[in-house]
Protein backbone atom coordinates (compact mmCIF):
# COMPACT_ATOMS: atom_id res chain seq x y z
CA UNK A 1 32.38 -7.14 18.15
CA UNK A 2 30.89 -5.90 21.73
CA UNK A 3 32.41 -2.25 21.52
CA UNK A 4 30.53 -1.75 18.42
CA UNK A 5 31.09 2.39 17.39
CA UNK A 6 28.13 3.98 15.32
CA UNK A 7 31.10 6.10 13.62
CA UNK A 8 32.94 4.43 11.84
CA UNK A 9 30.13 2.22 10.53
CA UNK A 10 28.61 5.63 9.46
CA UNK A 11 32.10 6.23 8.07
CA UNK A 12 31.40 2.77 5.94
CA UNK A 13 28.57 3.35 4.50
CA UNK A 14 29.19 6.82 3.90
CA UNK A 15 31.58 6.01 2.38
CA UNK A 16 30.14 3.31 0.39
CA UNK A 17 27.78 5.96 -0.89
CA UNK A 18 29.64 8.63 -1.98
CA UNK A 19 32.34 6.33 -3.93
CA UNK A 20 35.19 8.60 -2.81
CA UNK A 21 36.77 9.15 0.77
CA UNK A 22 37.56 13.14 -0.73
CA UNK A 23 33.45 13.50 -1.01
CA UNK A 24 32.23 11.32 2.12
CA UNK A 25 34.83 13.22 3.98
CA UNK A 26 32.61 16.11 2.72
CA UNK A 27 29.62 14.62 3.57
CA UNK A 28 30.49 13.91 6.75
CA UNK A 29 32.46 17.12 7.95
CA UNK A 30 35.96 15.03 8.61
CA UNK A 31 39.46 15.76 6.76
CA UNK A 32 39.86 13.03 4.56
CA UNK A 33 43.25 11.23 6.77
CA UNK A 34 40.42 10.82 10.04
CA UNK A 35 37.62 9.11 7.45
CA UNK A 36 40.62 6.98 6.38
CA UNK A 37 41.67 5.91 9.59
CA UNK A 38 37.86 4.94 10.69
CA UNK A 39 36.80 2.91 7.66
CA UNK A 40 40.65 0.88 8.58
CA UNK A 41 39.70 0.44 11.62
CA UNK A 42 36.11 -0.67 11.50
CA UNK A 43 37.66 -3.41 8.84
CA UNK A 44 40.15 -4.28 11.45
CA UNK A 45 37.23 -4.87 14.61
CA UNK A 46 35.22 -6.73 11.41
CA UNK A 47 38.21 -8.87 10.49
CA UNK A 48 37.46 -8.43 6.92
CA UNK A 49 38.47 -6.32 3.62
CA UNK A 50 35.42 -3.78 3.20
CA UNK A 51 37.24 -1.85 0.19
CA UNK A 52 39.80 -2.65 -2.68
CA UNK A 53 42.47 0.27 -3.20
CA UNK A 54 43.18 0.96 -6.64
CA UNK A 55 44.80 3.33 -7.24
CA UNK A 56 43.31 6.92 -5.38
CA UNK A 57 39.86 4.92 -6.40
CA UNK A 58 37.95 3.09 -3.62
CA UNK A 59 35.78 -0.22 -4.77
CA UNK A 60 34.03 -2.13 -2.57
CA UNK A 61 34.79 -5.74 -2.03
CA UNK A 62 32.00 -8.44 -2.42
CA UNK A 63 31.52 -8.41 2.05
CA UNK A 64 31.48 -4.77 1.60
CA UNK A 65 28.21 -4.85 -1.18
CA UNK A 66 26.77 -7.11 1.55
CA UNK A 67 27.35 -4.75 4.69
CA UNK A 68 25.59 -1.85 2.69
CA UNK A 69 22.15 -1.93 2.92
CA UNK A 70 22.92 -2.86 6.75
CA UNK A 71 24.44 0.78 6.88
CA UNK A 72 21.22 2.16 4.99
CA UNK A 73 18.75 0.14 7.63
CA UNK A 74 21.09 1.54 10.54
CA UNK A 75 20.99 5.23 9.04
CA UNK A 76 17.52 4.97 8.66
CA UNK A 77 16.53 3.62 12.14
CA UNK A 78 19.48 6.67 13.71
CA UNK A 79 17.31 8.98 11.60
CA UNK A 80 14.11 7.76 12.65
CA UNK A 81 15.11 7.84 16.20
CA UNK A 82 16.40 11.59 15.98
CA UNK A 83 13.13 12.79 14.85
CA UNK A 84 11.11 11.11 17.23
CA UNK A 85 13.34 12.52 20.39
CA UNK A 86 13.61 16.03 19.34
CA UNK A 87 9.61 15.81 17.17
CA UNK A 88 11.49 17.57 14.40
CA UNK A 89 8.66 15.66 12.40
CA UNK A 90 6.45 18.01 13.18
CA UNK A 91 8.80 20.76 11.07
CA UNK A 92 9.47 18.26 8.07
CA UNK A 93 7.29 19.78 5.35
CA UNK A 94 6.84 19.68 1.21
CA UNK A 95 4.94 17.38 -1.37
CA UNK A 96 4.65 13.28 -1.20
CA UNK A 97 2.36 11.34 -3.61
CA UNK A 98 1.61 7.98 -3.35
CA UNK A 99 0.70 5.46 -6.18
CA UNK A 100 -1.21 2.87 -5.43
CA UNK A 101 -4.56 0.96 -6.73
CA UNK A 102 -7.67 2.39 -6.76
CA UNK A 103 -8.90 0.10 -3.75
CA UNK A 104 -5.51 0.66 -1.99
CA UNK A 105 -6.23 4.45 -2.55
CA UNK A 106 -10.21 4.03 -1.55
CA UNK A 107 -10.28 1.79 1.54
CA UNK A 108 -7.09 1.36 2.57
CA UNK A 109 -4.70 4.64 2.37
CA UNK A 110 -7.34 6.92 3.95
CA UNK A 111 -6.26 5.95 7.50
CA UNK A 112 -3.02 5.81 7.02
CA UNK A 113 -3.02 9.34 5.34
CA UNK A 114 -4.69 10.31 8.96
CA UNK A 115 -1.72 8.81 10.85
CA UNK A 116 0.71 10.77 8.70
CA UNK A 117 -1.31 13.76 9.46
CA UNK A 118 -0.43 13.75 12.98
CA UNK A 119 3.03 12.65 13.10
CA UNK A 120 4.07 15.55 10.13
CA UNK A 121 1.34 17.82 9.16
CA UNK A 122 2.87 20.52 7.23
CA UNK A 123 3.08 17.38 4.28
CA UNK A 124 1.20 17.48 1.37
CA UNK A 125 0.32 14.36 0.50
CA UNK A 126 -1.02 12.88 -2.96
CA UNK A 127 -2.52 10.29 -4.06
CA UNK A 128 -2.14 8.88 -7.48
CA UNK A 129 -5.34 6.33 -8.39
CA UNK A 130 -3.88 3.82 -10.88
CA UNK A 131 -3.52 0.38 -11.95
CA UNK A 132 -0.24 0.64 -13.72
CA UNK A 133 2.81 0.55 -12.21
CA UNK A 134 4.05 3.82 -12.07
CA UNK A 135 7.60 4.80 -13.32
CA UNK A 136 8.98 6.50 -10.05
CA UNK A 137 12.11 7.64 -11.99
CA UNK A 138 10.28 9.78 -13.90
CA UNK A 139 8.70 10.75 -10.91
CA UNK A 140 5.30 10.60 -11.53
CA UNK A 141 5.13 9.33 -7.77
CA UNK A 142 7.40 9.37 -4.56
CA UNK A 143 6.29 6.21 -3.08
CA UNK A 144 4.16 3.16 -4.88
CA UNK A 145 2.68 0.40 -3.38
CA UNK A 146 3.07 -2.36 -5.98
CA UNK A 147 2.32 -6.25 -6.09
CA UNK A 148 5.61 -7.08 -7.92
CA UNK A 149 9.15 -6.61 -7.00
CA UNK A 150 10.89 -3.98 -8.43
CA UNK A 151 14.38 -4.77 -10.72
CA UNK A 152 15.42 -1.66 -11.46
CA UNK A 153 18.76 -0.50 -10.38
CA UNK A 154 17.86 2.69 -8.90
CA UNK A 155 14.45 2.00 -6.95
CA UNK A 156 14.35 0.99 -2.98
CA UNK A 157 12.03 -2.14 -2.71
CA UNK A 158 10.68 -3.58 0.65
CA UNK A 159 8.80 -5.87 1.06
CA UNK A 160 6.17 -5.43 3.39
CA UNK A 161 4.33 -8.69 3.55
CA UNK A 162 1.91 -11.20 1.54
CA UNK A 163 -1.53 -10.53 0.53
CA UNK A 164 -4.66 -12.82 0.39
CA UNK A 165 -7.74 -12.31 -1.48
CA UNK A 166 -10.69 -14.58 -0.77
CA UNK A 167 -14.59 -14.14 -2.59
CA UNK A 168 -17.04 -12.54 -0.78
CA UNK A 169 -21.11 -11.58 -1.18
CA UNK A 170 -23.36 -9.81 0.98
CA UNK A 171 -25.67 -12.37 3.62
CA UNK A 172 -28.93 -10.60 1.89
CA UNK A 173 -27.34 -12.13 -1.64
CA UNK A 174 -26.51 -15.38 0.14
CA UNK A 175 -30.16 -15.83 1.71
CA UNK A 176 -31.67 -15.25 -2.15
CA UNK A 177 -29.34 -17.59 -3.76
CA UNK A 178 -27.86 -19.79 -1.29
CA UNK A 179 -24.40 -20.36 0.08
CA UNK A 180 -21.69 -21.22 -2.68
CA UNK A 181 -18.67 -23.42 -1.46
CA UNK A 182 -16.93 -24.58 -4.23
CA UNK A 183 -16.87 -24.04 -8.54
CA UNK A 184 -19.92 -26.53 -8.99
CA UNK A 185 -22.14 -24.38 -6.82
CA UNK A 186 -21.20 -21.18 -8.81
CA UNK A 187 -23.17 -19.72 -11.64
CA UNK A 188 -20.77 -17.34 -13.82
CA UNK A 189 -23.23 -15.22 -14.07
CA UNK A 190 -23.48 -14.26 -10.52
CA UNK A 191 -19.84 -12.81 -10.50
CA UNK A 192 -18.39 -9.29 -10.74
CA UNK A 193 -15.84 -8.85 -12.90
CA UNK A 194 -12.82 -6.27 -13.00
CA UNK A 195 -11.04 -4.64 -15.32
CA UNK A 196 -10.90 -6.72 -18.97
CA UNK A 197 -13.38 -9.28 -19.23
CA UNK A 198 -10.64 -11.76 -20.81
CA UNK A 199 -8.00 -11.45 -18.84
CA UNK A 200 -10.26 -11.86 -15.84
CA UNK A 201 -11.62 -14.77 -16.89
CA UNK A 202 -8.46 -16.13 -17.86
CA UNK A 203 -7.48 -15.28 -13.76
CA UNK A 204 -10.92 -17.32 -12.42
CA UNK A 205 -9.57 -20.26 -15.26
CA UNK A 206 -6.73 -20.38 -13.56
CA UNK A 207 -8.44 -21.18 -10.47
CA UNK A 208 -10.79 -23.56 -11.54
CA UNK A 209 -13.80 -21.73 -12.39
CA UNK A 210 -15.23 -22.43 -15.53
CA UNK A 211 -16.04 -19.30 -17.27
CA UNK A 212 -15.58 -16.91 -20.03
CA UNK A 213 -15.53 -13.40 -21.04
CA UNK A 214 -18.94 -13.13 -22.12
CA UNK A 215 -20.16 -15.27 -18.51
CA UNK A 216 -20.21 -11.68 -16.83
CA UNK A 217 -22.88 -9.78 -16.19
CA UNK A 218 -21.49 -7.07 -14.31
CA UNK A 219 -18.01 -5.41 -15.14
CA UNK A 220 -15.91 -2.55 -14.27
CA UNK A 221 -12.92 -1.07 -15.09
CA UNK A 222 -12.46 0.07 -11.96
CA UNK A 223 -12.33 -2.09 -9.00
CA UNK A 224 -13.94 0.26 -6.28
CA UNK A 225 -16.92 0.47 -8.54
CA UNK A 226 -17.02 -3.32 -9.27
CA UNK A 227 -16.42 -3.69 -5.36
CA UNK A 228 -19.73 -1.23 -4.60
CA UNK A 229 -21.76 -3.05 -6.62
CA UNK A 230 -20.77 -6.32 -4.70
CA UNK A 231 -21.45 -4.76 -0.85
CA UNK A 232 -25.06 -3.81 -2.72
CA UNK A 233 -25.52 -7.42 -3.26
CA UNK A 234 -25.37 -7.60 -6.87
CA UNK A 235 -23.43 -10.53 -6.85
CA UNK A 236 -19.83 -12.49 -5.66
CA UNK A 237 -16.90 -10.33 -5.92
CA UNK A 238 -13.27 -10.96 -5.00
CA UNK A 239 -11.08 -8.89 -2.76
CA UNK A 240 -8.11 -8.07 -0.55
CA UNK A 241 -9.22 -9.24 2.65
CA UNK A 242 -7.76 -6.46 4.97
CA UNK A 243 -10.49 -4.55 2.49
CA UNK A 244 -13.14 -6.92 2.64
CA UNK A 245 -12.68 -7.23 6.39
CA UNK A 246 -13.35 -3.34 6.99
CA UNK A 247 -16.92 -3.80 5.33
CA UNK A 248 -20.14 -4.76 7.04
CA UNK A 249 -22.62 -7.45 6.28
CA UNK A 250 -20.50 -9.28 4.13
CA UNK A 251 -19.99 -13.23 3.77
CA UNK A 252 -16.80 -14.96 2.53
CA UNK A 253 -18.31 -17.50 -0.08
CA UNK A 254 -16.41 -19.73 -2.86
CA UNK A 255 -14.47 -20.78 0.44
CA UNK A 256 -13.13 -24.34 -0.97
CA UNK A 257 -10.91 -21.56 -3.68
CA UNK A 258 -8.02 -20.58 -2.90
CA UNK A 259 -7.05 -17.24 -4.38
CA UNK A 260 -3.40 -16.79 -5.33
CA UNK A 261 -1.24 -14.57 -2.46
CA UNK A 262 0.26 -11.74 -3.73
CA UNK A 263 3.33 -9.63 -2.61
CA UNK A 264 2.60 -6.40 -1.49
CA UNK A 265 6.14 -4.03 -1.97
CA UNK A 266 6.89 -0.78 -0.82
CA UNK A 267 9.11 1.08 -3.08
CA UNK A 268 10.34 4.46 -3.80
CA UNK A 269 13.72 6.16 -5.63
CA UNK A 270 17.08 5.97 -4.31
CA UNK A 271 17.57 9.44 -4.57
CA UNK A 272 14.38 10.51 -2.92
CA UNK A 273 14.81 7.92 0.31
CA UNK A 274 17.35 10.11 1.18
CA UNK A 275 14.56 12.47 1.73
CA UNK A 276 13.50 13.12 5.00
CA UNK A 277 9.61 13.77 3.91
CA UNK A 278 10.18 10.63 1.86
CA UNK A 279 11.04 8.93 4.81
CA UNK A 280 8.88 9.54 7.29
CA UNK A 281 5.73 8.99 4.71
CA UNK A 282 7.52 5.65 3.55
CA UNK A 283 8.04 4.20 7.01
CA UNK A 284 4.30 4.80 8.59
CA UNK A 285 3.00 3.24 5.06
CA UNK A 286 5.62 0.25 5.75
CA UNK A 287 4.16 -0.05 9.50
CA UNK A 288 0.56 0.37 8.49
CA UNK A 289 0.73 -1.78 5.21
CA UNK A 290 2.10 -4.78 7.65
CA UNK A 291 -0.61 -4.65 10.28
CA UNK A 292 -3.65 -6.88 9.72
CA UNK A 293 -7.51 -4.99 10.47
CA UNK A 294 -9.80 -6.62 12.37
CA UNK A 295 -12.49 -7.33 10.90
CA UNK A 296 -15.78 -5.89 11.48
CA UNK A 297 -18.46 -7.86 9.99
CA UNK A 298 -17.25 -10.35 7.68
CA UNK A 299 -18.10 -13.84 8.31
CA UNK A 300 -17.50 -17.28 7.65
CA UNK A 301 -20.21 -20.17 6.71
């Protein structure tokens, strides 16, 4: 379809949304008879059966359920490109908070707070510190950056990318003990441990290293703590690398382990990605989140 029209695939999915034509007539400011007429003809250029008619009820057909979240991404991007033409960012104001980890929330969302800063100031942005997933529908965030995909009905997933973690010491460390490469260099001792003891040793198990809950010496419940007391050489830690790569002075060790890659989602509530402040915060984090940092003192043996 060359003479592809914006308006009646906006009368599609706005359709699609609402349930009714009587409400996305509403929605859209057309009689009801017009909004008819587009959504049959945008099936006609498509060649296929967007809705079943039964009765005064509208249900969408299994091509339509597929065509949807194209409408959403095209709505979004129409959106996007509004506010960046006329700056009406700028105006967009009110409260976002953001859940994330407490390294995501230490190292990495700093920066990316900045760049939403300058694009919409008159935001308020929080951020929530936690290792549990937080239940957005009971909105005790807006947006949360999680490492599993979400399955509930009414939650917006994307996902953003995958996420490596690798083992890493500081060179001072490595010059005192020597350079680790694989599990029958490592002493258990010399690790830093996260969060429970067992179920972090059951994680380095899983990877080959031979250890147990009582092999650490150093532990913390919080991961930015356990991460300090790796960059001041205490022992071998492991991290995200776009985190590790942001510190000085540091030395990726262990190197012949491979740590498990991990999905890194973006999600948020249907209802609130309607938002425009909802928006705007959850595509910089999407653009941010995907780009890589370059490191700035991390090396490799």
């Amino acid at each position: 379809m060359n003479d592809f029209d914006w308006n009646l695939a906006r009368a599609f999915h706005t359709t699609a949304k609402a349930g009714s034509l009587s409400a996305a007539a509403r929605d859209l400011g057309l009689t009801q008879p017009t909004l008819s007429r587009q959504v049959a003809e945008f099936e006609a250029k498509l060649g296929v059966t967007l809705f079943e008619r039964i009765g005064k009820r509208l249900v969408l057909t299994e091509t339509g359920h597929s065509l949807v979240a194209h409408g959403q991404a095209m709505g979004d991007a129409a959106e996007a490109l509004a506010l960046a033409a006329s700056g009406r960012a700028q105006a967009i104001e009110g409260r976002v908070s953001i859940s994330a980890t407490d390294a995501y929330c230490a190292y990495l969302l700093p920066d990316i707070c900045a760049k939403i800063r300058e694009v919409a100031p008159q935001i308020t942005l929080v951020l929530v510190s936690t290792d549990a997933i937080s239940d957005l529908r009971r909105r005790e965030a807006d947006i949360a950056i999680r490492h599993v995909r979400p399955h509930e009905p009414d939650l917006i997933g994307r996902h953003i990318r995958e996420g490596t973690g690798r083992f890493y010491a500081t060179s001072a460390w490595v010059a005192r003990h020597g350079m680790p490469l694989g599990a029958a260099d490592l002493n258990p001792n010399d690790l830093v441990g996260y969060g429970d003891a067992a179920r972090f040793a059951g994680f380095m198990q899983d990877i080959g290293l031979r250890v147990t809950a009582e092999s650490f010496r150093l532990m913390s419940e919080n991961s930015v703590a356990g991460w300090e007391m790796v960059k001041r050489g205490l022992g071998i830690g492991a991290m995200m690398r776009e985190i590790a790569e942001q510190t000085p002075d540091l030395v990726e060790v262990l190197t012949e382990l491979q740590l498990p890659r991990f999905p890194v989602w973006l999600v948020t509530h249907r209802e609130l990605h309607t938002s425009r402040r909802i928006r705007v915060v959850f595509d910089i984090l999407a653009e941010a989140l995907r780009e890589s940092p370059v490191g700035r003192g991390v090396s490799t043996p």
